[in-house]
C-alpha atoms as a PDB file:
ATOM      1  CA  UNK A   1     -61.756  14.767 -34.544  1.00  0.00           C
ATOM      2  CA  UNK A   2     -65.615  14.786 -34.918  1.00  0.00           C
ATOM      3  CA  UNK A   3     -65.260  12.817 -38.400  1.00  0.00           C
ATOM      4  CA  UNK A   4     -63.279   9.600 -36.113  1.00  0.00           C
ATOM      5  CA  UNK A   5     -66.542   9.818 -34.333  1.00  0.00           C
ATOM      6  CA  UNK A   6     -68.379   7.937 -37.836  1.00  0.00           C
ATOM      7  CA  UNK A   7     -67.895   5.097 -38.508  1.00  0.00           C
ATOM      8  CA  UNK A   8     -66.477   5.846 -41.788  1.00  0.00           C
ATOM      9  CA  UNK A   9     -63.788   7.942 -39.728  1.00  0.00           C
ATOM     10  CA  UNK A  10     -62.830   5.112 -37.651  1.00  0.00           C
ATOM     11  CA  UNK A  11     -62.470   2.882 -39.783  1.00  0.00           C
ATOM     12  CA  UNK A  12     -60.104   4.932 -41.923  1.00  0.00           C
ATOM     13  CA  UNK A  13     -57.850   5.551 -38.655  1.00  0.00           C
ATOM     14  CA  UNK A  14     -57.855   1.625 -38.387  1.00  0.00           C
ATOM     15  CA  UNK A  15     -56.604   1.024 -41.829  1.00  0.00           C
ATOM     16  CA  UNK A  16     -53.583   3.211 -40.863  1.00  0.00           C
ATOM     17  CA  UNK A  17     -53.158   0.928 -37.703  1.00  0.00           C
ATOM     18  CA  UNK A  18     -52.826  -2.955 -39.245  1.00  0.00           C
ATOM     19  CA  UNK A  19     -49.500  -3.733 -38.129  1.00  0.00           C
ATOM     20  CA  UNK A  20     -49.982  -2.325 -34.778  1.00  0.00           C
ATOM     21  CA  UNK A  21     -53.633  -4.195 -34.317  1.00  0.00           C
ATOM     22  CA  UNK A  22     -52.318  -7.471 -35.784  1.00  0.00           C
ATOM     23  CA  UNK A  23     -49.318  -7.392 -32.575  1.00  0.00           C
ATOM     24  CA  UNK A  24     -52.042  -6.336 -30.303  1.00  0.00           C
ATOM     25  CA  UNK A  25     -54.502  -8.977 -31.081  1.00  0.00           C
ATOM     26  CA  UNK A  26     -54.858 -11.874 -28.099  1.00  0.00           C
ATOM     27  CA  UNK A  27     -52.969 -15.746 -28.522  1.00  0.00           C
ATOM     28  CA  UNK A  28     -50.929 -15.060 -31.419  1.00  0.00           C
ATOM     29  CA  UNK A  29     -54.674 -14.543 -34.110  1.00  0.00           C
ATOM     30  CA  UNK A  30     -52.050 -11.585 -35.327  1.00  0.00           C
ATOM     31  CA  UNK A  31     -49.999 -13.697 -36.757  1.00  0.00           C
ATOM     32  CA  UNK A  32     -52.618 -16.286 -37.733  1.00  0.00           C
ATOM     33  CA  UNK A  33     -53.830 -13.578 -40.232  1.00  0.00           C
ATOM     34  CA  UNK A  34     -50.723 -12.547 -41.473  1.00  0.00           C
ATOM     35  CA  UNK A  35     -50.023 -16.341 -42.564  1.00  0.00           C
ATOM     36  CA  UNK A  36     -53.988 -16.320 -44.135  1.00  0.00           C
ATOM     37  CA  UNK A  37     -53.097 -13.181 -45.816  1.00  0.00           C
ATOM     38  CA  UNK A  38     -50.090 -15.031 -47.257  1.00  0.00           C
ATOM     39  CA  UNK A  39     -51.768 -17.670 -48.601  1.00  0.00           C
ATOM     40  CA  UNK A  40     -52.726 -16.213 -51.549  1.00  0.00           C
ATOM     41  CA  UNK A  41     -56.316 -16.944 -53.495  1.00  0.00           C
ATOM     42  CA  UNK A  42     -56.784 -19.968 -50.257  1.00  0.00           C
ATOM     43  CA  UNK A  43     -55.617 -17.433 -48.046  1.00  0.00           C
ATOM     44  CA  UNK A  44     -58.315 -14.790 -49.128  1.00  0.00           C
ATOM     45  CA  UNK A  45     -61.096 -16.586 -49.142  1.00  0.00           C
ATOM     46  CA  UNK A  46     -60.468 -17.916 -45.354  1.00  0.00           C
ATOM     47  CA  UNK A  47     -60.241 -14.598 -44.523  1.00  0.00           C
ATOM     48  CA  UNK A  48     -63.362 -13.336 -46.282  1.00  0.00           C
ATOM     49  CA  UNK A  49     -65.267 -16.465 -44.524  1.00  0.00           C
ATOM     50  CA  UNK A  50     -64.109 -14.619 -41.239  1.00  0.00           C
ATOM     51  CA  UNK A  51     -66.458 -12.199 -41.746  1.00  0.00           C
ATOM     52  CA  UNK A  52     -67.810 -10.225 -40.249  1.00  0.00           C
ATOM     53  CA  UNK A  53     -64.686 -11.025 -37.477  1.00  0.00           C
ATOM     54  CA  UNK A  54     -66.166  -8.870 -34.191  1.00  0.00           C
ATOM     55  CA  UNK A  55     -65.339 -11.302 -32.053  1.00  0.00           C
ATOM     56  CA  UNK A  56     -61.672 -10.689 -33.158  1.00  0.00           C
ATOM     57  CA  UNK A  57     -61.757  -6.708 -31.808  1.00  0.00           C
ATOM     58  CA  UNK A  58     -60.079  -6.300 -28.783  1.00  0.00           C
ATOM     59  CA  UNK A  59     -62.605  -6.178 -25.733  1.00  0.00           C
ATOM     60  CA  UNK A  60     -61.834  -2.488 -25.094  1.00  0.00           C
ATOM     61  CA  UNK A  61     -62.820  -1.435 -28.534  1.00  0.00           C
ATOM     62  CA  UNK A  62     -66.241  -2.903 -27.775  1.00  0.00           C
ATOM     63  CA  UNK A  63     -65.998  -0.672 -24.442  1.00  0.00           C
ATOM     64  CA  UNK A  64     -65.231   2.382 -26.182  1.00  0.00           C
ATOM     65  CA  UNK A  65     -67.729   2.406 -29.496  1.00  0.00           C
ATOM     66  CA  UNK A  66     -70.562  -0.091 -27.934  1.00  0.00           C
ATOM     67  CA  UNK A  67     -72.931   1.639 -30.513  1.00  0.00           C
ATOM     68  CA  UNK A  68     -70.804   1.787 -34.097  1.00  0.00           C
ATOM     69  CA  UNK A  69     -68.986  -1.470 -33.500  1.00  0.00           C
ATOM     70  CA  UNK A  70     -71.456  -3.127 -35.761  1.00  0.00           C
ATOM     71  CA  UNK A  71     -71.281  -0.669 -38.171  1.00  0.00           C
ATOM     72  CA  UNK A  72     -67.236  -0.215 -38.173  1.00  0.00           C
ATOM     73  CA  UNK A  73     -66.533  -4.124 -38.299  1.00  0.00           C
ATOM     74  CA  UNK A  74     -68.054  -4.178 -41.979  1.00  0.00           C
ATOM     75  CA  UNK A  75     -65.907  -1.226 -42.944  1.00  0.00           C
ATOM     76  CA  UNK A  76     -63.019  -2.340 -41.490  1.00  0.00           C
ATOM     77  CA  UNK A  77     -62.766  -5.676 -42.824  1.00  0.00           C
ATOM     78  CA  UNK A  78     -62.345  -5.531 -46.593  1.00  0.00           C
ATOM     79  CA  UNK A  79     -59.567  -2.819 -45.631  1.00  0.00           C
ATOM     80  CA  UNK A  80     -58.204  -5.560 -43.126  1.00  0.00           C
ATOM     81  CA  UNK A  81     -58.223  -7.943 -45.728  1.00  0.00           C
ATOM     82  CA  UNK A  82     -56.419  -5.766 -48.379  1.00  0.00           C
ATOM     83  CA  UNK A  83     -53.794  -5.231 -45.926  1.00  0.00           C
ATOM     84  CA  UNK A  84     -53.198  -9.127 -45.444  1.00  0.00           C
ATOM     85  CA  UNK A  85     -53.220 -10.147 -48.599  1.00  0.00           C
ATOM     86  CA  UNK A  86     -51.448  -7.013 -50.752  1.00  0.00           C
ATOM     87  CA  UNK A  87     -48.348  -6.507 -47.821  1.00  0.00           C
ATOM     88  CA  UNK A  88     -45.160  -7.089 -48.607  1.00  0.00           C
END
């Protein structure tokens, strides 16, 4: 439990959480990803220019971990991105 409390720690829970974070995100930017992630090379590099994509986090992440926010968004993103664009 104390190791979810890094950054590095949370940011490994996340990566086990994409498809559930992609439904929960607000006006359909779930889905919006999924298609970017789809896209191939084009796809990617949209993604990548999202970076670093905290505005994206649901409002009560920013609630919960006010002070490693900026330092999970960086982590979180490359795995994010992976997910998008090596899924099945």
């Amino acid at each position: 439990m104390i190791k979810l409390m890094t950054p590095e720690g949370f940011a490994e829970l996340m990566d086990t959480m994409w498809p559930e974070l992609l439904s929960a995100m607000p006006l359909g930017m779930g889905g919006m990803m999924r298609f970017m992630g789809k896209l191939g090379p084009f796809g990617k590099t949209m993604l990548f220019m999202m970076k670093p994509m905290p505005e994206l986090m649901p409002k009560a992440m920013d609630n919960l971990m006010p002070h490693i926010l900026p330092d999970v968004v960086p982590l979180v993103t490359p795995k994010l991105i992976r997910y998008l664009t090596t899924k099945k």
